[in-house]
C-alpha atoms as a PDB file:
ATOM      1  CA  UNK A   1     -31.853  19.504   6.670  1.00  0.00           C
ATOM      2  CA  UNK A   2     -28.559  18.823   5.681  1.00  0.00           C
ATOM      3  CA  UNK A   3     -27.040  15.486   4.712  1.00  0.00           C
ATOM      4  CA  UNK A   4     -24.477  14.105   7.823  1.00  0.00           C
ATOM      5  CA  UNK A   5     -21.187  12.491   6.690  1.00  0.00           C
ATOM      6  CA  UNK A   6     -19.049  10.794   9.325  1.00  0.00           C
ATOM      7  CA  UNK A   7     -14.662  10.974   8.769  1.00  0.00           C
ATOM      8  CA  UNK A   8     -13.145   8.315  10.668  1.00  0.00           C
ATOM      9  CA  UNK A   9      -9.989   9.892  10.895  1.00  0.00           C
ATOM     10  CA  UNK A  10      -8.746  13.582  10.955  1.00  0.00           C
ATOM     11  CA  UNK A  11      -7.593  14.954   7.797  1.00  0.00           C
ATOM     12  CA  UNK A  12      -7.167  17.732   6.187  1.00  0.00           C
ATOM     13  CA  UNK A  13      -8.882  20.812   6.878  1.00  0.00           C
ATOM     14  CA  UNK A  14      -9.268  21.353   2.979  1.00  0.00           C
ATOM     15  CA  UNK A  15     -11.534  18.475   2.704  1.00  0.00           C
ATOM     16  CA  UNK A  16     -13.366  19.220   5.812  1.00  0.00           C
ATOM     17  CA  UNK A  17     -14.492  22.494   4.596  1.00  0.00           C
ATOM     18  CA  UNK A  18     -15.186  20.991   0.989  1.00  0.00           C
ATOM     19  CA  UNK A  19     -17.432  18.635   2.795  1.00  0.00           C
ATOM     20  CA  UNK A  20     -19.053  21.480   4.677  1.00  0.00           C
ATOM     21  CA  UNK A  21     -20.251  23.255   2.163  1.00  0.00           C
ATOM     22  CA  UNK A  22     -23.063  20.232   1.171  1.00  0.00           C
ATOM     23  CA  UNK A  23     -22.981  18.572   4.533  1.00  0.00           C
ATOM     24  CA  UNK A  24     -23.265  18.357   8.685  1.00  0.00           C
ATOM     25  CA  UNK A  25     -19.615  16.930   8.966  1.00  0.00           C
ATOM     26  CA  UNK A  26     -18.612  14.626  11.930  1.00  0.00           C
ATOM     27  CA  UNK A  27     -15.109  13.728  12.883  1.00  0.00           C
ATOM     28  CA  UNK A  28     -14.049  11.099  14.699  1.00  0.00           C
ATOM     29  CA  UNK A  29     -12.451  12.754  18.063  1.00  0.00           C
ATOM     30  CA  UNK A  30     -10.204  10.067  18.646  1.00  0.00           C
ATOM     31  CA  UNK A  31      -7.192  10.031  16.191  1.00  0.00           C
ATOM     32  CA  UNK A  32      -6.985   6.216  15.799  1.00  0.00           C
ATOM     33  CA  UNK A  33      -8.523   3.310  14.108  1.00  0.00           C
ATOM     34  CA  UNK A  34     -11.543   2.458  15.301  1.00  0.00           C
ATOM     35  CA  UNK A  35     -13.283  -0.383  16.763  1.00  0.00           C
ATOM     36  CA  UNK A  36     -16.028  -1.830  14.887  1.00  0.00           C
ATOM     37  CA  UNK A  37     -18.504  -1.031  17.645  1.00  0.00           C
ATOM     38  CA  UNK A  38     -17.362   2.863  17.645  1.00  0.00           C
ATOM     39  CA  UNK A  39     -17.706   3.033  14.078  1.00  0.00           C
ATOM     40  CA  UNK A  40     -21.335   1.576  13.915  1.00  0.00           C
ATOM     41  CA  UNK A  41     -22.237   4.291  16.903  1.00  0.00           C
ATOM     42  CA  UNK A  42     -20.618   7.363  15.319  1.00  0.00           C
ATOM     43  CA  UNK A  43     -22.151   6.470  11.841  1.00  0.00           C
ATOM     44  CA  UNK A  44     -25.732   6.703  13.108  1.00  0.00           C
ATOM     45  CA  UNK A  45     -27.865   8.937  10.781  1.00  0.00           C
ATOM     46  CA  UNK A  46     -24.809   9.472   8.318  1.00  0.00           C
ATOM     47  CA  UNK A  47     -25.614   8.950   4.746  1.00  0.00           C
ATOM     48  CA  UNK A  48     -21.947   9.302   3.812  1.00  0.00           C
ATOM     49  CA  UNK A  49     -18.466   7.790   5.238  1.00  0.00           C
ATOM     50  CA  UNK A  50     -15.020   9.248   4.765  1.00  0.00           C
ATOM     51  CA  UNK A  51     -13.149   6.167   5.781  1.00  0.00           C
ATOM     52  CA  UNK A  52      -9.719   5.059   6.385  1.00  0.00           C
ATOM     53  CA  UNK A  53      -8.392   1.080   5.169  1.00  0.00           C
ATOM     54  CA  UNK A  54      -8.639  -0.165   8.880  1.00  0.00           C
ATOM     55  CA  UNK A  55     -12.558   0.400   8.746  1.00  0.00           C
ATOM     56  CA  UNK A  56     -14.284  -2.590   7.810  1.00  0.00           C
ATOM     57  CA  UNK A  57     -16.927  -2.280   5.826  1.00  0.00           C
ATOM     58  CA  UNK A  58     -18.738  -5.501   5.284  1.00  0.00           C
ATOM     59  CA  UNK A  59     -22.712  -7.196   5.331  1.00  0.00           C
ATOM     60  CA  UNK A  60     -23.271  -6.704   9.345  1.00  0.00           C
ATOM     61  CA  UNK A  61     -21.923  -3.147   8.903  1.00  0.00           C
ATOM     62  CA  UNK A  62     -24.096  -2.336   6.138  1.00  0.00           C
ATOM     63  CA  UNK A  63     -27.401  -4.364   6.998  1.00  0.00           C
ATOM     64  CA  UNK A  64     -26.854  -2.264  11.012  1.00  0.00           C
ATOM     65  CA  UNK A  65     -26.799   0.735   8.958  1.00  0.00           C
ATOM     66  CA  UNK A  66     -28.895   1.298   6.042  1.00  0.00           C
ATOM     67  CA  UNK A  67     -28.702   5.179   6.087  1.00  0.00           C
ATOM     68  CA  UNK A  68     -25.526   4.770   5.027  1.00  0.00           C
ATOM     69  CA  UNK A  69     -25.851   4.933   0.905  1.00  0.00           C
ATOM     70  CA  UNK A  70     -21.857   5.909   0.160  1.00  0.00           C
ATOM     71  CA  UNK A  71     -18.748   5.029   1.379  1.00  0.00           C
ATOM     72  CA  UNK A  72     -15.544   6.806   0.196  1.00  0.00           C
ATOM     73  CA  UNK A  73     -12.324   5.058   0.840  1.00  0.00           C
ATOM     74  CA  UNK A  74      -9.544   7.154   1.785  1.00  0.00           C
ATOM     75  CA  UNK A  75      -6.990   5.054  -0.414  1.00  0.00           C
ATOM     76  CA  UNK A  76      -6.280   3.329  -3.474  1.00  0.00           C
ATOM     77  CA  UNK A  77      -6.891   0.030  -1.738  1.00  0.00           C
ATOM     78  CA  UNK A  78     -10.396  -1.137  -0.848  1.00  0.00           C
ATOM     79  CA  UNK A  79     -10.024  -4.473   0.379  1.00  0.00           C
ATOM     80  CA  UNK A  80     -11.689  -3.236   4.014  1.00  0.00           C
ATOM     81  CA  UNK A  81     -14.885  -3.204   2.136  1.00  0.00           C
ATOM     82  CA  UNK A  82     -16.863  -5.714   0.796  1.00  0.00           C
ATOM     83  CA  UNK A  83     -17.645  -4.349  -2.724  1.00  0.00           C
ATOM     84  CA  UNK A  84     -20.391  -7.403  -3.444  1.00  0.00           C
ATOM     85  CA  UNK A  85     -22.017  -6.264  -0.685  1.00  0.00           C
ATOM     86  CA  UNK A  86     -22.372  -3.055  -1.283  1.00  0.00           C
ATOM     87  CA  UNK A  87     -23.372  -3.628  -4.861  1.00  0.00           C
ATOM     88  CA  UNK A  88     -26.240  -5.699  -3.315  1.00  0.00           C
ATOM     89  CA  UNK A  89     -27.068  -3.102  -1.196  1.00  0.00           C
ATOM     90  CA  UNK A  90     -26.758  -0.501  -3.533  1.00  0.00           C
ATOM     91  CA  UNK A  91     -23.966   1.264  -1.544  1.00  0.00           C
ATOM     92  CA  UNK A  92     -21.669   3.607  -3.692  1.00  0.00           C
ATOM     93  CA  UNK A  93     -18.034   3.062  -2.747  1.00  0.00           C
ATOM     94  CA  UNK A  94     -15.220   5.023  -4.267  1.00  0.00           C
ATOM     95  CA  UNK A  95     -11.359   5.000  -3.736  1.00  0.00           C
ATOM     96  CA  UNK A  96      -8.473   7.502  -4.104  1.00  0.00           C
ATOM     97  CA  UNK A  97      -6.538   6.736  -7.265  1.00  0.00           C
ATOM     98  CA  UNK A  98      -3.740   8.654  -8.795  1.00  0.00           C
ATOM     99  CA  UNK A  99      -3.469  11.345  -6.467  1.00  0.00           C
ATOM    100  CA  UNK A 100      -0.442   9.065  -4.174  1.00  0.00           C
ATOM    101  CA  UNK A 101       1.118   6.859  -6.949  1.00  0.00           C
ATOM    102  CA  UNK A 102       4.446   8.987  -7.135  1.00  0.00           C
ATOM    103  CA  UNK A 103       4.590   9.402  -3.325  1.00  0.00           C
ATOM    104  CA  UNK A 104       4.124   5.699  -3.216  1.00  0.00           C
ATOM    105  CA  UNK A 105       7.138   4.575  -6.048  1.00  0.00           C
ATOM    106  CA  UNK A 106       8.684   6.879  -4.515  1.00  0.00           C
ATOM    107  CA  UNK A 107       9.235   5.310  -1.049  1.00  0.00           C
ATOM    108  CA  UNK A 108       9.153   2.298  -2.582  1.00  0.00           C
ATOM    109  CA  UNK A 109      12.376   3.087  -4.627  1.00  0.00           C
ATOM    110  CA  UNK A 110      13.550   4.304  -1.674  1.00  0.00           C
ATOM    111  CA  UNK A 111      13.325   0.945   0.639  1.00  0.00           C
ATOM    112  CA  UNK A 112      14.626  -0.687  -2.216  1.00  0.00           C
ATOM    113  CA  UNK A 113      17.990   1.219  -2.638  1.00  0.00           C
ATOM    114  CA  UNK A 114      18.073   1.409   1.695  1.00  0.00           C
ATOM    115  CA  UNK A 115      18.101  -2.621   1.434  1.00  0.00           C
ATOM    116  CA  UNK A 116      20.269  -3.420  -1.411  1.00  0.00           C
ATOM    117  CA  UNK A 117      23.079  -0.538  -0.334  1.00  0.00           C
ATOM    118  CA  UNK A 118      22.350  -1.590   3.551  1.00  0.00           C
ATOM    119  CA  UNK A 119      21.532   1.741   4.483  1.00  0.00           C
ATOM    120  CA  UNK A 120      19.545   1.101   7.705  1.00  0.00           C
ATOM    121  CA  UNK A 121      21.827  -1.376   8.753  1.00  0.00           C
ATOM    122  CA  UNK A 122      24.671   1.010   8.553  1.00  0.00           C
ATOM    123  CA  UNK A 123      22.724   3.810  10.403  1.00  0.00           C
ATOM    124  CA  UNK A 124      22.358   1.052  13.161  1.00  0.00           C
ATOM    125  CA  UNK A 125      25.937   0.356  13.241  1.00  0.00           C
ATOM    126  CA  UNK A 126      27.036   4.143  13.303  1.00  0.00           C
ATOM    127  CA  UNK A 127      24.794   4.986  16.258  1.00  0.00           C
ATOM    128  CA  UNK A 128      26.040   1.705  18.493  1.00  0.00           C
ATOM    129  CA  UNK A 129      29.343   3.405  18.166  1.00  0.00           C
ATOM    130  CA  UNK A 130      30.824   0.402  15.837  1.00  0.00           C
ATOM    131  CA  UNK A 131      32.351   2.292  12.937  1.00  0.00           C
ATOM    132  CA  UNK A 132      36.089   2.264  12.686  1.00  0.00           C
ATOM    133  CA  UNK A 133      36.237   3.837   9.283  1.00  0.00           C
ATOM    134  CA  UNK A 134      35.598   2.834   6.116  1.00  0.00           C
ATOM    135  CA  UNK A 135      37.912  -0.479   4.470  1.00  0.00           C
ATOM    136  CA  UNK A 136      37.491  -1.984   0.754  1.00  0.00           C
ATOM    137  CA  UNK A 137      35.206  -4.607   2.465  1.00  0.00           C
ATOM    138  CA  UNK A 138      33.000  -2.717   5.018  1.00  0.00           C
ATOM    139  CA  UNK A 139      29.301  -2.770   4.371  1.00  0.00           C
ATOM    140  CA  UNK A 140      29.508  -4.162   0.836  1.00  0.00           C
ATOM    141  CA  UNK A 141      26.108  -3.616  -1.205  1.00  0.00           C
ATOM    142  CA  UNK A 142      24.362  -4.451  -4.363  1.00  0.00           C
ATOM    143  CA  UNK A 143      24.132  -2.018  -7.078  1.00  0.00           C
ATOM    144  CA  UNK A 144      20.910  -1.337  -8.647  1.00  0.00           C
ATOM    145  CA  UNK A 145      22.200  -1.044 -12.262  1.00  0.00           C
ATOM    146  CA  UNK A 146      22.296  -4.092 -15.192  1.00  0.00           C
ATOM    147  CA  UNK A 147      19.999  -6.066 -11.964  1.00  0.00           C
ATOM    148  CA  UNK A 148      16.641  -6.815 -13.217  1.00  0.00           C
ATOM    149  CA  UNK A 149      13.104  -5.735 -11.096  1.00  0.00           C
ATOM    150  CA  UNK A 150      10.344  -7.556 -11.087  1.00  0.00           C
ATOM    151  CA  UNK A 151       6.753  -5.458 -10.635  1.00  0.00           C
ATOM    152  CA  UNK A 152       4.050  -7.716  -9.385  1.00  0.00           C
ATOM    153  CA  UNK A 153       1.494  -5.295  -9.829  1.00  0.00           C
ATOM    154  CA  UNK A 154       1.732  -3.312 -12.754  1.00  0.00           C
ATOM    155  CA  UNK A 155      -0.872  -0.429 -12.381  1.00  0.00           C
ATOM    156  CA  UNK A 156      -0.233   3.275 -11.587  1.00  0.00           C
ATOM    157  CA  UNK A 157       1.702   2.479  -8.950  1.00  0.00           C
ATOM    158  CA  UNK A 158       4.001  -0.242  -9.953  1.00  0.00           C
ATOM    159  CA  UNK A 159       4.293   1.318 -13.622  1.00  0.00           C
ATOM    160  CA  UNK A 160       5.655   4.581 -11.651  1.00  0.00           C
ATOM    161  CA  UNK A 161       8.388   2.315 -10.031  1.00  0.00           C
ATOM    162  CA  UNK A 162       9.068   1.187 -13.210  1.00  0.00           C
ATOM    163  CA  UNK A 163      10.183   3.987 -14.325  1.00  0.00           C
ATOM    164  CA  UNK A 164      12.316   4.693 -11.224  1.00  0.00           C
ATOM    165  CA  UNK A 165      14.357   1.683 -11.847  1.00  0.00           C
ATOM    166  CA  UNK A 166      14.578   2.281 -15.512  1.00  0.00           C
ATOM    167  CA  UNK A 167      16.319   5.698 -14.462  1.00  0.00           C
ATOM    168  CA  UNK A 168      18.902   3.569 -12.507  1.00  0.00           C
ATOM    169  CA  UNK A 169      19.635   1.494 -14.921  1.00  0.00           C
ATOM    170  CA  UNK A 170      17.564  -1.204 -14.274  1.00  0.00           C
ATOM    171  CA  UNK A 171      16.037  -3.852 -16.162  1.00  0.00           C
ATOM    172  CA  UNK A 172      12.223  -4.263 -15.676  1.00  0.00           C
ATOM    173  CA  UNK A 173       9.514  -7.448 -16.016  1.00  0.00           C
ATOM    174  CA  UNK A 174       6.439  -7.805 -14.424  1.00  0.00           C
ATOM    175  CA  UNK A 175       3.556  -9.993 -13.751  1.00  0.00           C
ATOM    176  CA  UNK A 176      -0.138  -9.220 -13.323  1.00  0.00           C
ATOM    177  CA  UNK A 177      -3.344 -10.287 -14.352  1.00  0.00           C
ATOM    178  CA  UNK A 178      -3.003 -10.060 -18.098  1.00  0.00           C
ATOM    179  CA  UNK A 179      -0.212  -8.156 -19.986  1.00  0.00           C
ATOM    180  CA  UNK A 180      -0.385  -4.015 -20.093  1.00  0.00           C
ATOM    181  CA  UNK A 181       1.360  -3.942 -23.284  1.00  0.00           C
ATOM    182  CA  UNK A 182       1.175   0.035 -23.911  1.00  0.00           C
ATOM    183  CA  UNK A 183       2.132   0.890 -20.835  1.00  0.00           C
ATOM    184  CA  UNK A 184       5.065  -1.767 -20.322  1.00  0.00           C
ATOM    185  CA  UNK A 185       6.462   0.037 -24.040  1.00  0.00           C
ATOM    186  CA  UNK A 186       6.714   3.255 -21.994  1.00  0.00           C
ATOM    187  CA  UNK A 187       9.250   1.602 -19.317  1.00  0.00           C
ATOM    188  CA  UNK A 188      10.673  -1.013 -21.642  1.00  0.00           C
ATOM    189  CA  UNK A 189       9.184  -3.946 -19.093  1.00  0.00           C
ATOM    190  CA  UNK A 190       8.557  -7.563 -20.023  1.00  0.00           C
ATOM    191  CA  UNK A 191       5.674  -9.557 -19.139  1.00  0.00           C
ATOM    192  CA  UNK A 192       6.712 -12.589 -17.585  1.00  0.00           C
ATOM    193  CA  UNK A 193       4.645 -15.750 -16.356  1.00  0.00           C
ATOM    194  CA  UNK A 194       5.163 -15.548 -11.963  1.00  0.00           C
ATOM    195  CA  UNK A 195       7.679 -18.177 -12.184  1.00  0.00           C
ATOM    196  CA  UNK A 196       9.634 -16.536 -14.094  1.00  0.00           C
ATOM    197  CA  UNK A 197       9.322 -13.241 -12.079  1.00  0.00           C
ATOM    198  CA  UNK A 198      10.131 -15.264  -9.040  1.00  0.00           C
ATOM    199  CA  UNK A 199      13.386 -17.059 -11.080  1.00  0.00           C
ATOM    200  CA  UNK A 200      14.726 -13.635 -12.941  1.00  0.00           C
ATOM    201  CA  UNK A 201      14.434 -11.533 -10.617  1.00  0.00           C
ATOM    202  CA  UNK A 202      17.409  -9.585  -8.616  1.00  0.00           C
ATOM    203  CA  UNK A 203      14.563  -7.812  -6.654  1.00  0.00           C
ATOM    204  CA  UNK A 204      10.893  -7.464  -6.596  1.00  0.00           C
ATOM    205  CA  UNK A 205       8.622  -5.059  -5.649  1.00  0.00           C
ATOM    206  CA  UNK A 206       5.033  -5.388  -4.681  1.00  0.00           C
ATOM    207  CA  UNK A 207       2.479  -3.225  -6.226  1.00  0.00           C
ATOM    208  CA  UNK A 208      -0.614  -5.744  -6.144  1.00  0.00           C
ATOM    209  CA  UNK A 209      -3.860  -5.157  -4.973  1.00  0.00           C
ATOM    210  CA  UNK A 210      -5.100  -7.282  -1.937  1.00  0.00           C
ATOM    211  CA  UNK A 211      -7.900  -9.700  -2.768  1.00  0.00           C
ATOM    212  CA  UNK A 212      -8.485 -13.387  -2.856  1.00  0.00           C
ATOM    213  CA  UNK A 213      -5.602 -14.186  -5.481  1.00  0.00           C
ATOM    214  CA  UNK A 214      -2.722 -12.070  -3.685  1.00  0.00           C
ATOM    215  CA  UNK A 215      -3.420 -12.689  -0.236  1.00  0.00           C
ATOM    216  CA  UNK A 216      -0.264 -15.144   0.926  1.00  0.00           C
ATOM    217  CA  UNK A 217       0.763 -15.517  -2.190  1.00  0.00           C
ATOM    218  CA  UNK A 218       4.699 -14.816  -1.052  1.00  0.00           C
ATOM    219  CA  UNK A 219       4.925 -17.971   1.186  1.00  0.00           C
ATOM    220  CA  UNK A 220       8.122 -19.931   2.051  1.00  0.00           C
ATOM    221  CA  UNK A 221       7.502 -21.779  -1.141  1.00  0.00           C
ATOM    222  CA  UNK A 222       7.692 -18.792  -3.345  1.00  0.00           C
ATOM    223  CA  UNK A 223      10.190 -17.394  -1.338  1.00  0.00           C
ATOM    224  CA  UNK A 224      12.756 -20.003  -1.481  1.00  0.00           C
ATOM    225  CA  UNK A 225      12.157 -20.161  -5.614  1.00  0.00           C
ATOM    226  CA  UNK A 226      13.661 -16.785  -5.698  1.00  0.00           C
ATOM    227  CA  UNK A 227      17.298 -15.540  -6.053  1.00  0.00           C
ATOM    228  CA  UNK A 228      19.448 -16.243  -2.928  1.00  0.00           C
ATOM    229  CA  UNK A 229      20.917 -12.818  -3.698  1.00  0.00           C
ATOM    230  CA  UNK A 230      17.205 -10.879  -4.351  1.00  0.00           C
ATOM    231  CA  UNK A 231      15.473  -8.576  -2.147  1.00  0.00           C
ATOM    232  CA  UNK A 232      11.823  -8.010  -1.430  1.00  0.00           C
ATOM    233  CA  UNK A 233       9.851  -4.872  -1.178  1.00  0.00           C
ATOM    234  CA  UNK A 234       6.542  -4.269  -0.376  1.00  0.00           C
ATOM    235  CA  UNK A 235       4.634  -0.997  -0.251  1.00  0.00           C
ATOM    236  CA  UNK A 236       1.093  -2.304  -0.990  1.00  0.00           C
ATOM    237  CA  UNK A 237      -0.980  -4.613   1.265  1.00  0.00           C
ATOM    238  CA  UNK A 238       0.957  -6.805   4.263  1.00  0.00           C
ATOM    239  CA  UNK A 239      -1.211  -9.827   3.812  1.00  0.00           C
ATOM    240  CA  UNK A 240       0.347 -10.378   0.018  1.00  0.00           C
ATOM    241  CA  UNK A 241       3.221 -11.908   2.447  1.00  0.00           C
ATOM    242  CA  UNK A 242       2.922 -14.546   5.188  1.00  0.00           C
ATOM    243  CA  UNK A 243       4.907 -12.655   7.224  1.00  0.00           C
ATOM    244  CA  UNK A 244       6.233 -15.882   9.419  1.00  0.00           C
ATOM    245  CA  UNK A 245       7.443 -17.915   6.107  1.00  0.00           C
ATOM    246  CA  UNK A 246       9.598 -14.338   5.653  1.00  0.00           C
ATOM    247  CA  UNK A 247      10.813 -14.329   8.419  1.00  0.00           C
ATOM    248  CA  UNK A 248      12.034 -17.440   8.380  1.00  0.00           C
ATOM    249  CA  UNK A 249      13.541 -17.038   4.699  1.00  0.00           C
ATOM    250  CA  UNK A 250      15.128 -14.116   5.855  1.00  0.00           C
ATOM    251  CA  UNK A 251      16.663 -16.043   8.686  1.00  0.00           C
ATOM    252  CA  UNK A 252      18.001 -19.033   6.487  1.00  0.00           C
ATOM    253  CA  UNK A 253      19.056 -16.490   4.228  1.00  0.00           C
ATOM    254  CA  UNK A 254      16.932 -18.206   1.586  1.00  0.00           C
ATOM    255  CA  UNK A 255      16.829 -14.250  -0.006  1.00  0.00           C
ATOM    256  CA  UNK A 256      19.127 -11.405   0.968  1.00  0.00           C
ATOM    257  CA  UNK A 257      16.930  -9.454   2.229  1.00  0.00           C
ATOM    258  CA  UNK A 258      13.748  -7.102   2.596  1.00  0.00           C
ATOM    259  CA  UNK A 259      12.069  -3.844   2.957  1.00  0.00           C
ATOM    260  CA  UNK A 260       8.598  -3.467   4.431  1.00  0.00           C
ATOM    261  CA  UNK A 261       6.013  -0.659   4.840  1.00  0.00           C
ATOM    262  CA  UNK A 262       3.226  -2.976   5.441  1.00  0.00           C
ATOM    263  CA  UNK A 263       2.125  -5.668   7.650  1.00  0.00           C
ATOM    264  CA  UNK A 264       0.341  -8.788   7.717  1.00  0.00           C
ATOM    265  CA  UNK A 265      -1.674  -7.945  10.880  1.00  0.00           C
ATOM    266  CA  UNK A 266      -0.910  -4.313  11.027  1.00  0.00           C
ATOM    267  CA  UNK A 267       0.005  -2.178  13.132  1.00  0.00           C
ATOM    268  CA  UNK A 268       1.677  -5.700  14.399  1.00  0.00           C
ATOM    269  CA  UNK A 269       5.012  -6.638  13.129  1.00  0.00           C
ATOM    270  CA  UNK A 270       6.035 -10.505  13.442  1.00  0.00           C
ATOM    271  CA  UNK A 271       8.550  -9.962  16.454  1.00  0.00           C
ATOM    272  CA  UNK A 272      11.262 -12.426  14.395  1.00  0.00           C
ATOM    273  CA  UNK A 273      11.507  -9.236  11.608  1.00  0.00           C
ATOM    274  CA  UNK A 274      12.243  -6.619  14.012  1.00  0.00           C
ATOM    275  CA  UNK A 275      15.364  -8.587  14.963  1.00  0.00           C
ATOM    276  CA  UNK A 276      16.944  -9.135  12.172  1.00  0.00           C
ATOM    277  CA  UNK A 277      19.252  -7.099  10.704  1.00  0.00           C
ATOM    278  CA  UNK A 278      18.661  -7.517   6.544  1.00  0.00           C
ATOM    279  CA  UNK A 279      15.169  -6.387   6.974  1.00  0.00           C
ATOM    280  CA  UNK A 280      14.181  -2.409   6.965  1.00  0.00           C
ATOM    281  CA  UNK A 281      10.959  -1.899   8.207  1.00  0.00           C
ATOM    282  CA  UNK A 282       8.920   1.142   8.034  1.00  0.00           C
ATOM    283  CA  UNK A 283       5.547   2.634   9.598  1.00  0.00           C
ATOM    284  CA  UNK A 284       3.207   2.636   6.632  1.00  0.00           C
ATOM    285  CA  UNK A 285       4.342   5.633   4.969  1.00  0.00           C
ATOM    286  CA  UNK A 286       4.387   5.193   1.396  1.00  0.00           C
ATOM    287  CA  UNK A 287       1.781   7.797   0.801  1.00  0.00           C
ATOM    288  CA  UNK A 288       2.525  10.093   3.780  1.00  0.00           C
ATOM    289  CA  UNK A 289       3.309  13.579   2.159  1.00  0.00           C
ATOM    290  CA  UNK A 290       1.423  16.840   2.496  1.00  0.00           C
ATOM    291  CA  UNK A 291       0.762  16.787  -1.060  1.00  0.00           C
ATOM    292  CA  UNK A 292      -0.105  13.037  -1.364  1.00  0.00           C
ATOM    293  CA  UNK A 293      -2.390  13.233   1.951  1.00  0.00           C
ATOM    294  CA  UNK A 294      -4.070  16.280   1.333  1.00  0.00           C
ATOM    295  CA  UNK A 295      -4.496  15.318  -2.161  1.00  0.00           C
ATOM    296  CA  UNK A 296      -5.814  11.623  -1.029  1.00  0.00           C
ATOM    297  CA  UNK A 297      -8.582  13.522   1.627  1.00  0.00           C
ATOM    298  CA  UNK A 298      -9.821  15.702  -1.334  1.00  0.00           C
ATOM    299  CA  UNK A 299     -10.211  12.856  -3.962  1.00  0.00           C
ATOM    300  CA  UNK A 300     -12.497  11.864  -1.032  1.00  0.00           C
ATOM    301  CA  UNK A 301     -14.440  14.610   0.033  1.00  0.00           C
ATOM    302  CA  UNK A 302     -15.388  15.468  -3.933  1.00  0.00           C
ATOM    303  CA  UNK A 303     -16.624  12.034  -3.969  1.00  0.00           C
ATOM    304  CA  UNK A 304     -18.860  12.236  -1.304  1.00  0.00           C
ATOM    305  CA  UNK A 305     -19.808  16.261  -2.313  1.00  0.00           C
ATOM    306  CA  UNK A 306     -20.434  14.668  -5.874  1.00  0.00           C
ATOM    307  CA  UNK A 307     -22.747  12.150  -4.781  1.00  0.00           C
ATOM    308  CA  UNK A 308     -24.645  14.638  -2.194  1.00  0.00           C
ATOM    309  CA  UNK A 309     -25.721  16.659  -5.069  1.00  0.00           C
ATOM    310  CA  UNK A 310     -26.926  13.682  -7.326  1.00  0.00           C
ATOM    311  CA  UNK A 311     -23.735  13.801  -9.477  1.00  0.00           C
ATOM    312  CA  UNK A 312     -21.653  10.872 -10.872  1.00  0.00           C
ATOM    313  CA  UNK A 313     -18.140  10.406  -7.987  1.00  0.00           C
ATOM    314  CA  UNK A 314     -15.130  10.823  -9.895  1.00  0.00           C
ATOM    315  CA  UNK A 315     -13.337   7.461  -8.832  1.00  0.00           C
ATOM    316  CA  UNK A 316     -16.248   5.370  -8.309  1.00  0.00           C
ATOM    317  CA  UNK A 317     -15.590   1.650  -8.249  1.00  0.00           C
ATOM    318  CA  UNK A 318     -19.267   0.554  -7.259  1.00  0.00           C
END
């Protein structure tokens, strides 16, 4: 009888037939996250889980469902599941590394230059029917070159933005855990304490993972000990910012501005952000190309295929 593995979300039909080849695959019919009682019903006699970061994998979860014996995260984050826990249990979990870190910089770059040259903002404008033509003083921006980025984050993803803003002429420090010395020598970055990071830089871009140390860590405090003239982008986890204290920095001006692809209680957006006019925000796409997706559900399903036949997962983290 043939193992049963559970996808919360449809994917790629690459992956699914990857996954049928060692398995009795179930999809989720309903496009959407799921609710935590759907996902404990559809998960009956599964031993594996595709899952997507809205699935929460914690204790209850695991203890209602001991059939379950892997759990493959469709994404480089993993904070939806309680890794402890499923060490304890002896629960294999793996992620999806690599495979979305230049779709990721990319977009990030790309919010970045949308906020500092006002891009959105003039789209906005254009479409109300409010442009006159162009004068020496309409929609004045911030150029990108000689202005220093801070990376707080500096892994695959973060190091990849790096480079982007070393190709525009950017200057590049970062803070993390503990200095990455060989790979900062590849962009020419600086590790700097987060005070500094906060004091230096002209923008900053958020690369971190989500976990007990991140989570809030860009409150009003830290916000107002920034630049006046810096910008804020964030393409990694929503709750690294209080979204409210943002908000309300944004609205004092205490920074210039912002550019968000995730949210703090996502898919919710603090209705203060969606009014104002030097924020861009955008539907949680940092990943979403065919390559990046496609390549993100097949990381996945070789996990789970690997495990099914007794072999070590490629990206395990547990």
């Amino acid at each position: 009888m043939m193992d049963k593995v559970l996808v919360t979300r449809r994917v790629f039909q690459s992956a699914l037939d990857l996954l049928a080849t060692r398995a009795e695959v179930l999809v989720s019919p309903h496009d959407r996250d799921l609710r935590a009682e759907e996902l404990l019903e559809m998960s009956a006699g599964c031993r594996a889980l595709m899952t997507m970061p809205a699935d929460r994998i914690d204790r209850p979860f695991l203890t209602a469902r001991p059939e379950v014996a892997m759990v493959a995260n469709d994404a480089v984050g993993y904070d939806n599941i309680d890794l402890a826990v499923a060490r304890e249990l002896g629960v294999v979990v793996t992620n999806t590394p690599g495979v979305l870190t230049e779709a990721t910089a990319d977009l990030t770059f790309i919010l970045l230059l949308a906020v500092m040259r006002r891009l959105v903002e003039g789209d906005r404008l254009l479409r109300a029917g409010l442009f006159e033509g162009t004068a020496p003083m309409f929609m004045l921006g911030t150029d990108p070159k000689g202005k220093t980025l801070g990376v707080f984050g500096f892994g695959r993803i973060g190091q990849a933005v790096a480079r982007r803003a070393r190709a525009f002429g950017m200057n590049v420090i970062y803070h993390d855990v503990q200095p990455l010395a060989e790979a900062a020598r590849e962009v020419e970055a600086e590790y700097v304490s987060f005070e500094e990071l906060l004091a230096r830089s002209d923008a900053i871009s958020i690369n971190a993972l989500l976990n007990d140390k991140t989570r809030g860590v860009f409150n009003y405090q830290v916000l107002s000990r920034m630049k006046p003239t810096a910008f804020l982008v964030n393409a990694a986890r929503g709750p690294i910012i209080v979204e409210a204290d943002l908000a309300r920095a944004l609205e004092e001006k205490v920074i210039a501005g912002a550019a968000l692809d995730v949210y703090e209680f996502e898919p919710q957006v603090n209705p203060k952000l969606i009014g104002l006019e030097n924020v861009i925000l955008a539907p949680h796409m940092g990943s979403a190309t065919r390559e990046a997706r496609e390549g993100m559900a097949l990381l996945a399903a070789r996990n789970i295929v690997a495990f099914l036949e007794g072999g070590e997962p490629p990206t395990r983290l547990v």
